[in-house]
Protein backbone atom coordinates (compact mmCIF):
# COMPACT_ATOMS: atom_id res chain seq x y z
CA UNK A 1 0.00 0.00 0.00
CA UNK A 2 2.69 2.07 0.59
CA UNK A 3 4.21 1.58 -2.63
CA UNK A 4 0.93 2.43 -4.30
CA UNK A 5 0.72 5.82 -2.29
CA UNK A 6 4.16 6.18 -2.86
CA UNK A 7 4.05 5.61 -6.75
CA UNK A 8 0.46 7.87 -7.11
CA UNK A 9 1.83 11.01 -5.24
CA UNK A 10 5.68 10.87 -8.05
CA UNK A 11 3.03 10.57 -10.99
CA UNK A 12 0.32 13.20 -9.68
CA UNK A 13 3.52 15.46 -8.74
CA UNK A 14 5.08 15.23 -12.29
CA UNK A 15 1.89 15.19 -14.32
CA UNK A 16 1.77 18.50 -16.30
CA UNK A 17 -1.91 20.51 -16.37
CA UNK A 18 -4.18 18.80 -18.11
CA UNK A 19 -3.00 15.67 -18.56
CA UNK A 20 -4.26 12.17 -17.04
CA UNK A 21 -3.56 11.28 -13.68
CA UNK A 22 -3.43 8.02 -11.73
CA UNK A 23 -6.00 8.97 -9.71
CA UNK A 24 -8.80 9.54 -12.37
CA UNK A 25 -7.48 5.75 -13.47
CA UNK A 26 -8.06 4.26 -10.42
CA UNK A 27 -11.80 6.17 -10.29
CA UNK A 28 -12.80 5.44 -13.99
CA UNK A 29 -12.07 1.73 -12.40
CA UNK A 30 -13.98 1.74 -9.39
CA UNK A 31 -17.09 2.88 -11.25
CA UNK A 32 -16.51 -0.26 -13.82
CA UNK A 33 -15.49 2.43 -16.87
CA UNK A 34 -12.59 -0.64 -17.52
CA UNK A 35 -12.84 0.68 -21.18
CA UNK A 36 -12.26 4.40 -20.23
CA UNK A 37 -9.70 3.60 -17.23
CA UNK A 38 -7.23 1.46 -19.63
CA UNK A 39 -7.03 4.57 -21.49
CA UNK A 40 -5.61 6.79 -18.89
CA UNK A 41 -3.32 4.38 -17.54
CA UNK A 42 -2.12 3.37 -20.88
CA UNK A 43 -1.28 7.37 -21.47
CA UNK A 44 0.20 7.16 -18.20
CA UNK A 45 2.74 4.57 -19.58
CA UNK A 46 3.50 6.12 -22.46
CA UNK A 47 4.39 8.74 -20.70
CA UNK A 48 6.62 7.18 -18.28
CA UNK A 49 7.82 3.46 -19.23
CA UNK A 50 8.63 2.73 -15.77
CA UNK A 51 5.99 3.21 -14.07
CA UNK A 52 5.75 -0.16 -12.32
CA UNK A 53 2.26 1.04 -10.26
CA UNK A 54 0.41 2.33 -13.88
CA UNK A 55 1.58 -1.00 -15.62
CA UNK A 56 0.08 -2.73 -13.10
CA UNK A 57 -3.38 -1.66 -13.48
CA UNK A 58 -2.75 -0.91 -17.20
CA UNK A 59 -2.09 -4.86 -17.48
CA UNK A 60 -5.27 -5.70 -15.33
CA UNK A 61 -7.39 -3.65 -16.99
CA UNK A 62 -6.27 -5.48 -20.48
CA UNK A 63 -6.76 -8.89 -19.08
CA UNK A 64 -10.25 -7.44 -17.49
CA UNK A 65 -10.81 -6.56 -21.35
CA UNK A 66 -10.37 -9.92 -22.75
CA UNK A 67 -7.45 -8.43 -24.41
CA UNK A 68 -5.03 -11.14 -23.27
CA UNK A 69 -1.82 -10.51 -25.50
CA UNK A 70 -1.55 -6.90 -24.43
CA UNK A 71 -2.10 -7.97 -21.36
CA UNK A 72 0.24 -10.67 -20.97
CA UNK A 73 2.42 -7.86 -22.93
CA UNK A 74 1.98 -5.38 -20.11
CA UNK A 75 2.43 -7.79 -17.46
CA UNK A 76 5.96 -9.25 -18.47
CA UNK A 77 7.47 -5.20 -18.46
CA UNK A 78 5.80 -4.76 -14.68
CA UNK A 79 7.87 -7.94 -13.64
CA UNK A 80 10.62 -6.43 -15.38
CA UNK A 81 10.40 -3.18 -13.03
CA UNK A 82 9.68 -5.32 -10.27
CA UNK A 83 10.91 -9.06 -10.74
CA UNK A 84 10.17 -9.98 -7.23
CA UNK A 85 6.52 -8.55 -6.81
CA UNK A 86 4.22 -11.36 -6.20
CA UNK A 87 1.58 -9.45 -7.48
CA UNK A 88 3.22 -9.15 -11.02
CA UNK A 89 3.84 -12.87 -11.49
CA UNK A 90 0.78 -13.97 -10.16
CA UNK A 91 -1.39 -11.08 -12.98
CA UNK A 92 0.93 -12.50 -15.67
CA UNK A 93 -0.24 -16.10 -14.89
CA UNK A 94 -3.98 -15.16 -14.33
CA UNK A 95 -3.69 -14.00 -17.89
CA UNK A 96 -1.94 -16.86 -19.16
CA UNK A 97 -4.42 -19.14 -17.11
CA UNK A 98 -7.47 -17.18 -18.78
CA UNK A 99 -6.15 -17.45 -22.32
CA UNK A 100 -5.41 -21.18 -22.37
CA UNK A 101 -1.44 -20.86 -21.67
CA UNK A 102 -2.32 -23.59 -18.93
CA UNK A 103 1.15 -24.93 -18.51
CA UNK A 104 3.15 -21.59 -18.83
CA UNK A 105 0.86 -20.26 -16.09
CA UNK A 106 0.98 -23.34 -14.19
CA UNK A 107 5.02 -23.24 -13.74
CA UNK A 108 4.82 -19.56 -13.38
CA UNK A 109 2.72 -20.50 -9.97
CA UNK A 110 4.88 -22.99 -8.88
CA UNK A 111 7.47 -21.09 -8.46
CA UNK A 112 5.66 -18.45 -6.31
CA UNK A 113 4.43 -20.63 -3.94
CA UNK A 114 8.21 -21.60 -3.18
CA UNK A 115 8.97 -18.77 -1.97
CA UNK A 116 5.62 -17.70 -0.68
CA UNK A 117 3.42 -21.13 -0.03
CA UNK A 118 1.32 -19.38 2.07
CA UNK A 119 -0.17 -16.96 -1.07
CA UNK A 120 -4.20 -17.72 -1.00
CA UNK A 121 -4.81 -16.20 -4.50
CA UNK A 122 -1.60 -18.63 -5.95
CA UNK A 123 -2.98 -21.58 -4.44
CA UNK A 124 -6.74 -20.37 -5.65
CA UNK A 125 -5.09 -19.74 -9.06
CA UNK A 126 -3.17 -22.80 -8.98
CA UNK A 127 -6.13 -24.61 -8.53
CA UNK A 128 -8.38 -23.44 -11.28
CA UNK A 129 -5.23 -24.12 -13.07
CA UNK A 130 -5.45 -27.77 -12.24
CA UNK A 131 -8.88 -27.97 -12.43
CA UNK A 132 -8.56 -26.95 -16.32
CA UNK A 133 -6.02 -29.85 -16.60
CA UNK A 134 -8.57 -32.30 -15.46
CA UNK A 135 -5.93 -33.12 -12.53
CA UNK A 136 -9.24 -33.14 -9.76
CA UNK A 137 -6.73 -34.41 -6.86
CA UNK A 138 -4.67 -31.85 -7.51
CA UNK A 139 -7.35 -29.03 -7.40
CA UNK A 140 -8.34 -29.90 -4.58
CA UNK A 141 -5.03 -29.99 -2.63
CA UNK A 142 -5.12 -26.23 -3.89
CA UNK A 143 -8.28 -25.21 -3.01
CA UNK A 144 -8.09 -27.29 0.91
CA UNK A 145 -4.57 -25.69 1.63
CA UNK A 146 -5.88 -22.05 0.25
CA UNK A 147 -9.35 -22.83 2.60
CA UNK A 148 -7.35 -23.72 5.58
CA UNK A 149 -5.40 -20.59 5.15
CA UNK A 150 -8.38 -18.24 4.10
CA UNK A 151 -11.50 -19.58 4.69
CA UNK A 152 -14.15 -18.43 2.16
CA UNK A 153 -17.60 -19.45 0.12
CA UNK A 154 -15.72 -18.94 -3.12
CA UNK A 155 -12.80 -21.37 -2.42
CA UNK A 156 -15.42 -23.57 -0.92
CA UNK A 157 -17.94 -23.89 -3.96
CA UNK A 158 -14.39 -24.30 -6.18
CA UNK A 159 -13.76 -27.29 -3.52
CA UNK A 160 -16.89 -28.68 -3.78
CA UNK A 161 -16.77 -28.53 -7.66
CA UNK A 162 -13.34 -30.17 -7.69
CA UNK A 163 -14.71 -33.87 -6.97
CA UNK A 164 -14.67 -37.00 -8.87
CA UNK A 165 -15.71 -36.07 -12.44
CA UNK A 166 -19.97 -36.15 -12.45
CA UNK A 167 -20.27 -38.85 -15.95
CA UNK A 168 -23.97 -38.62 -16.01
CA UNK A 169 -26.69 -35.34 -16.10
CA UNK A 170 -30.44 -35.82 -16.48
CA UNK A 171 -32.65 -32.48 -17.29
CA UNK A 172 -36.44 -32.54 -17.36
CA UNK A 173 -38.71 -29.25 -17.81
CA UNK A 174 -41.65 -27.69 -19.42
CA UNK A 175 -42.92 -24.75 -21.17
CA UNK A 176 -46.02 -22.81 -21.58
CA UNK A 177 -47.08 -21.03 -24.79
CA UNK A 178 -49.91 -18.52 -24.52
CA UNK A 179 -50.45 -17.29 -28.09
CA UNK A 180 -53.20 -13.89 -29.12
CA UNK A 181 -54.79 -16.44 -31.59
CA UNK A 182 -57.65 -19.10 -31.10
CA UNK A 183 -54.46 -21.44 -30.30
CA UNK A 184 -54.74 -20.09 -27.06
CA UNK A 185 -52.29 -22.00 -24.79
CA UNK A 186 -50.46 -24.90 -25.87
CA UNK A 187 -47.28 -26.53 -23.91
CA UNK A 188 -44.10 -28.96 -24.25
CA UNK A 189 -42.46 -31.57 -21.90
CA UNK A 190 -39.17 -32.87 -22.00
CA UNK A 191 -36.77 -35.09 -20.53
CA UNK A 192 -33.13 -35.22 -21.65
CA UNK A 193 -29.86 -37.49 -20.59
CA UNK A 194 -26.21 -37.74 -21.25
CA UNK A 195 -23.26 -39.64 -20.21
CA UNK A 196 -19.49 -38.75 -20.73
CA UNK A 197 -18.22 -41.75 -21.97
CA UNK A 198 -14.86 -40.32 -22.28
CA UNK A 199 -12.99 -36.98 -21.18
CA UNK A 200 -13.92 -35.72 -25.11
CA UNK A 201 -16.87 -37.45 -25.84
CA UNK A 202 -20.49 -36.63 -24.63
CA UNK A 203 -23.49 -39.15 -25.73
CA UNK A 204 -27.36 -37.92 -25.04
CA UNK A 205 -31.04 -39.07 -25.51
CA UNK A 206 -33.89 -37.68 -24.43
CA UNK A 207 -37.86 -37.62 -25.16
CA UNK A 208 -39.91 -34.38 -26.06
CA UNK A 209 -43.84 -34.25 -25.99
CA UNK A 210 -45.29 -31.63 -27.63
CA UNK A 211 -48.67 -30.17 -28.04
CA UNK A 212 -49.69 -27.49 -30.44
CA UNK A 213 -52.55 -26.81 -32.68
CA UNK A 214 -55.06 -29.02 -31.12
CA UNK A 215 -52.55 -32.12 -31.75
CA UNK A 216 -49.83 -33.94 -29.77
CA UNK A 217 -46.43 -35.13 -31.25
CA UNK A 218 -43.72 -37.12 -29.45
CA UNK A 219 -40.08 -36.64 -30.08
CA UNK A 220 -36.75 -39.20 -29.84
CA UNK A 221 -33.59 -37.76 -29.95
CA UNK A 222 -29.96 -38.74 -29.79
CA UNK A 223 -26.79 -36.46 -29.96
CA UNK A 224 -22.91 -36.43 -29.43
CA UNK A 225 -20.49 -34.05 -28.54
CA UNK A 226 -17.06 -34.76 -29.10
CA UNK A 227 -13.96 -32.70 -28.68
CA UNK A 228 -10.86 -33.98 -30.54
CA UNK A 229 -8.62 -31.66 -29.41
CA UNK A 230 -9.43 -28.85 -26.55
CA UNK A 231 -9.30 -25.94 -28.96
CA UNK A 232 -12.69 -27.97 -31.32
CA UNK A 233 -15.92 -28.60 -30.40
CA UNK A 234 -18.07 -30.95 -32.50
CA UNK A 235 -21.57 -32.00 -32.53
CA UNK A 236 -23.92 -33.87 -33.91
CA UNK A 237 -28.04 -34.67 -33.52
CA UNK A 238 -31.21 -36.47 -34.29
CA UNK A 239 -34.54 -36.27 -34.17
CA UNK A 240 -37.45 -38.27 -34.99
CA UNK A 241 -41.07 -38.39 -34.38
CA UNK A 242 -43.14 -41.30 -34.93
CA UNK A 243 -46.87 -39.15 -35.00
CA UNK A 244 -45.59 -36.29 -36.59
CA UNK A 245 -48.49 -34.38 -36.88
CA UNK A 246 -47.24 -30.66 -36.52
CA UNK A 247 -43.68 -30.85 -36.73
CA UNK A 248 -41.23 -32.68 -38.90
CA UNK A 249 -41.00 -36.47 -38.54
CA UNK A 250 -37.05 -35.81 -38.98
CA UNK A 251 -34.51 -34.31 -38.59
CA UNK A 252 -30.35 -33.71 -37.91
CA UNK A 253 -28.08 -31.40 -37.12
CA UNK A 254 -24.29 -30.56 -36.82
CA UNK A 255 -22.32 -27.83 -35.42
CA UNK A 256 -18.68 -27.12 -34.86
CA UNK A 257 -17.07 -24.29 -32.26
CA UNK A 258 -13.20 -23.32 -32.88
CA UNK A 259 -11.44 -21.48 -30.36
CA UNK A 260 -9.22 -18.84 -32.81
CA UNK A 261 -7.36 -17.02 -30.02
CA UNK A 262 -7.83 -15.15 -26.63
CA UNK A 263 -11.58 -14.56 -26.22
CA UNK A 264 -12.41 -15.34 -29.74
CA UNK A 265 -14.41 -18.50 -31.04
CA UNK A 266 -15.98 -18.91 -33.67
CA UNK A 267 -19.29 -20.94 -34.52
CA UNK A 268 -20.87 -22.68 -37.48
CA UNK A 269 -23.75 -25.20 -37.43
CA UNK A 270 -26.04 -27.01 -39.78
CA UNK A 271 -29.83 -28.10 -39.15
CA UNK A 272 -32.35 -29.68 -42.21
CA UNK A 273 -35.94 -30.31 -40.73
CA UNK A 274 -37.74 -33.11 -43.66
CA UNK A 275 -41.50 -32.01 -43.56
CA UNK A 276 -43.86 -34.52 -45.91
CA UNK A 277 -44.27 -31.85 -48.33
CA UNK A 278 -40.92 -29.66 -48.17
CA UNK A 279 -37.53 -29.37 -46.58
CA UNK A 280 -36.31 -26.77 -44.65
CA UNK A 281 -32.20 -26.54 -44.27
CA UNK A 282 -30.83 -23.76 -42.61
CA UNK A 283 -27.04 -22.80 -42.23
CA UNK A 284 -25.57 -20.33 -39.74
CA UNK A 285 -22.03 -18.98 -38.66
CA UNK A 286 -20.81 -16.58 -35.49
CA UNK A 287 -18.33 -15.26 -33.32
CA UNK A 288 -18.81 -15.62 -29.85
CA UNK A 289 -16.52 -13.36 -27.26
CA UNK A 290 -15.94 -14.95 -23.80
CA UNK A 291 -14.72 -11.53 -21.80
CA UNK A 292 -14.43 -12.62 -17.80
CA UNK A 293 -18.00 -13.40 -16.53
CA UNK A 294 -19.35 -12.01 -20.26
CA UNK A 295 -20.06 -14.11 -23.11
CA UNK A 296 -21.09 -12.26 -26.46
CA UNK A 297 -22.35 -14.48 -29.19
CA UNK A 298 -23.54 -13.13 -32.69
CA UNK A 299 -24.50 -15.38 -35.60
CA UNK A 300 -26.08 -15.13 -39.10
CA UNK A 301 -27.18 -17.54 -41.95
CA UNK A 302 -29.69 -18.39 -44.50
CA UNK A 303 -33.04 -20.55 -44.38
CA UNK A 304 -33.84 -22.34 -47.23
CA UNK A 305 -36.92 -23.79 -47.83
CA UNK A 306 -36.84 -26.18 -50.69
CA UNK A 307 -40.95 -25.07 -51.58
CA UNK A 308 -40.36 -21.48 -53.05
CA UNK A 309 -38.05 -19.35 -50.27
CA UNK A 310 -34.54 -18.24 -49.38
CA UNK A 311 -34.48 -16.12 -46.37
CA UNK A 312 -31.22 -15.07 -43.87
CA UNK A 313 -31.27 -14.50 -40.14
CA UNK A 314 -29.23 -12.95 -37.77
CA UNK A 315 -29.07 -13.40 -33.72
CA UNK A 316 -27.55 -12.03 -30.64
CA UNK A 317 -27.17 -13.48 -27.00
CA UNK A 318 -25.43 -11.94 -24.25
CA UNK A 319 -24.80 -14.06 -20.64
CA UNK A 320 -23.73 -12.20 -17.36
CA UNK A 321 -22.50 -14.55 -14.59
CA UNK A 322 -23.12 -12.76 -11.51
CA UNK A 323 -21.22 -15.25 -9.19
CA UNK A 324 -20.34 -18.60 -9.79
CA UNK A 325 -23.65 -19.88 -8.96
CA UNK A 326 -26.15 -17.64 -11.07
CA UNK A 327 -26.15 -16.36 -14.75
CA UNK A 328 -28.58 -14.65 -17.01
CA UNK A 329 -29.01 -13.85 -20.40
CA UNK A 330 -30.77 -11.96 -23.17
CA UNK A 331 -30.95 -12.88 -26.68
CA UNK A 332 -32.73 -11.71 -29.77
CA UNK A 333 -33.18 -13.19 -32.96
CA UNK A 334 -34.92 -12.35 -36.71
CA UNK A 335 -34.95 -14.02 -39.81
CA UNK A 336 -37.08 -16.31 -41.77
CA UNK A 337 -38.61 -19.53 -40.34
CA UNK A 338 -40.88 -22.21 -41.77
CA UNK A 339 -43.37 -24.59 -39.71
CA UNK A 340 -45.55 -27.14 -41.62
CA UNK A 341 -48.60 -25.45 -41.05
CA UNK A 342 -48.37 -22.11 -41.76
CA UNK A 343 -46.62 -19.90 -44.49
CA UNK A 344 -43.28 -18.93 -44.60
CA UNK A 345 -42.53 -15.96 -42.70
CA UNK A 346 -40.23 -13.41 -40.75
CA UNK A 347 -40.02 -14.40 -36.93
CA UNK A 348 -38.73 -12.02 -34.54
CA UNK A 349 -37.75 -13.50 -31.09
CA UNK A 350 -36.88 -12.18 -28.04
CA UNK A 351 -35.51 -14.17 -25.05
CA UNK A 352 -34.18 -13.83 -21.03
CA UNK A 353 -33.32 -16.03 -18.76
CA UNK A 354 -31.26 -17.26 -15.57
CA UNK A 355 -29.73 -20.58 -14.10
CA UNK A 356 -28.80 -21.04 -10.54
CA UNK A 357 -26.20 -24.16 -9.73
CA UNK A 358 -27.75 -24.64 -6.77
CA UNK A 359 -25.18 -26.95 -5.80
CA UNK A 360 -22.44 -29.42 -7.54
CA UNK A 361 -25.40 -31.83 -8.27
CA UNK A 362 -28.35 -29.87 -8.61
CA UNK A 363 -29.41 -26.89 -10.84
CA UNK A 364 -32.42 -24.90 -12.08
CA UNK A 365 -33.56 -23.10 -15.19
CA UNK A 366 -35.99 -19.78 -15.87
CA UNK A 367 -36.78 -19.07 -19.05
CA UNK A 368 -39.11 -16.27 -21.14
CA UNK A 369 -39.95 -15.75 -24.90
CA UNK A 370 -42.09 -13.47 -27.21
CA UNK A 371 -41.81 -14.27 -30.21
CA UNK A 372 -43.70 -12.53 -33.41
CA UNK A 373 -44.41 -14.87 -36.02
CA UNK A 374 -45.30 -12.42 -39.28
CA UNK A 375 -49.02 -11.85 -38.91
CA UNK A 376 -50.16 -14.89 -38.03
CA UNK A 377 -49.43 -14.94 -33.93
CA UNK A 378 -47.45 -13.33 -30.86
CA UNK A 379 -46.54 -16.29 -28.45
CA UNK A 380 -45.13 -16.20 -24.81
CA UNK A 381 -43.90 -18.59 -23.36
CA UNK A 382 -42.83 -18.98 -19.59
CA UNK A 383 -40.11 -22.44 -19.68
CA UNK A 384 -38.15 -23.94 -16.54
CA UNK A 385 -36.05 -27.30 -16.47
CA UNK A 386 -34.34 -29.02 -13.42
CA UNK A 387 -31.08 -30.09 -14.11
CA UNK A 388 -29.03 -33.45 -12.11
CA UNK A 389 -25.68 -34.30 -12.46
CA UNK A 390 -23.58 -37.36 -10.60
């Protein structure tokens, strides 16, 4: 602390008039203005090199941003000024930790906790680090010796969390649709499992019941996810329905996620729905940006119906994780849809929700629609699911 004061009253002393100061920095990030703050410490730097303190918050503030090479950047010229500040190697492994760098991070940690084994946030760091190796004993070594040290309901939800891998999840849920037609309200049912056969692959079933316009359809389907390497994502799905009275009596999809570099993946996926009297394919791409406890996804494609239309789409989802424990999101999608009994048309949806991981085992889902339809409807629909895991 010292150091800090130390450092803000030699840069507030030699700032000219007018310029930025360390002190509007450290304000701009106390009221969350990360964007704004990395600015004025980043003019701060330029200014003066070696100014351990600004680089310091300059290279949180990048990590904070997602921007993770900067950051990392930043982070190894602090260390320079100040080799032996713990608080330098252990940003510059955060970073690393956060952008994948697992094992650059992980010996980075080490070697702080030999000459300070006592550091909670190492041993916190060191076990997320773990954790992200799939080394569970290890985690929790970690996460115990950080407890006993600091006792705390993060570290403890991280302990709990870091048991013997869960193989198996079951989810089972409902939703309501209340539509400003003479549909009036209609509903669905589902229940859905999956099993981790292996550390990359993921095999699931489930059963969906459906009712909608005056009819009920039942719904098998069966789906893999498989990741080859850590960086890839695949999967795979289908779906059939033996009374397929309203909805199509198949159909598959594929999808693929590539991690490209710091917070950047990117998304494509594939879905063809065989009505008896048309097929409907549709093919979309994205970005999504995973920025701390934001995720931003955006995505676009085309709809083709194989009757008489080619239409494109574009959506938009944004999840917040509060804490561990809760998230919520918004979303928002337009673009053309087709269902078997009604035309063709524009759909405009808007969603928001929240989960709450109520515990390692147990966790439970909100979920809200309104979705426009052309002219034909306005649905809402009010959704939940309970989800198990051991």
């Amino acid at each position: 602390m010292k150091r800090l004061i130390l450092a803000m009253a030699v840069v507030l002393a030699a700032a000219p008039a007018g310029a930025v100061t360390f002190e509007e920095g450290l304000e701009l990030k106390k009221q969350e203005k990360f964007a704004e703050a990395e600015t004025v410490f980043a003019q701060i730097v330029k200014d003066n090199p070696r100014n351990a303190a600004a680089l310091e918050q300059w290279a949180t503030l990048l990590g904070w941003l997602g921007r993770f090479d900067d950051s990392i950047g930043a982070w190894r010229r602090a260390l320079a000024a100040r080799p032996d500040d713990p608080d330098c190697t252990l940003g510059l492994a955060r970073v690393q930790y956060w952008k994948g760098e697992l094992q650059p991070a992980r010996e980075r940690v080490e070697g702080l906790l030999k000459v300070a084994p006592k550091n909670v946030d190492a041993l916190v760091l060191a076990g997320d680090i773990s954790a992200a190796q799939h080394d569970v004993a290890g985690a929790r070594t970690d996460y115990q010796r950080a407890e006993e040290i600091a006792p705390s309901a993060d570290i403890e939800l991280k302990l709990s969390r870091a048991a013997a891998p869960l193989t198996w999840r079951f989810d089972s849920g409902g939703q309501v649709d209340s539509y400003d037609t003479s549909r009036g309200t209609e509903g669905s049912f589902f229940v859905q499992g999956s099993w981790q056969a292996l550390d990359s692959l993921v095999l699931s079933g489930g059963y969906e019941q459906l009712h909608q316009f005056g009819a009920t359809d039942h719904r098998l389907n069966f789906g893999a996810y498989l990741h080859p390497i850590d960086a890839l994502l695949l999967t795979g799905k289908v779906a059939i329905s033996p009374t397929a009275d309203t909805i199509a009596p198949w159909e598959a999809s594929g999808g693929a996620e590539l991690h490209l570099v710091g917070p950047l993946t990117a998304t494509t996926n594939v879905r063809h729905l065989d009505f008896s009297n048309q097929g409907v394919t549709i093919f979309g791409g994205g970005v999504r940006l995973d920025l701390g406890r934001f995720s931003i996804k955006g995505e676009g494609g085309v709809v083709y119906n194989t009757v008489n239309t080619l239409q494109g789409y574009g959506a938009g989802r944004v999840e917040y994780g509060i804490t561990d424990a809760w998230h919520v999101y918004v979303g928002y999608a337009r673009g053309g849809q087709a269902q078997l009994l009604l035309a063709p048309a524009t759909a405009t949806d808007v969603t928001a929700g929240v989960t709450w991981q109520i515990d390692r085992g147990w966790g439970i889902r909100l979920d809200y629609t309104n979705e426009t339809y052309g002219d034909a409807y306005v649905r809402n629909s009010l959704g939940s699911a309970l989800t198990f895991k051991f």
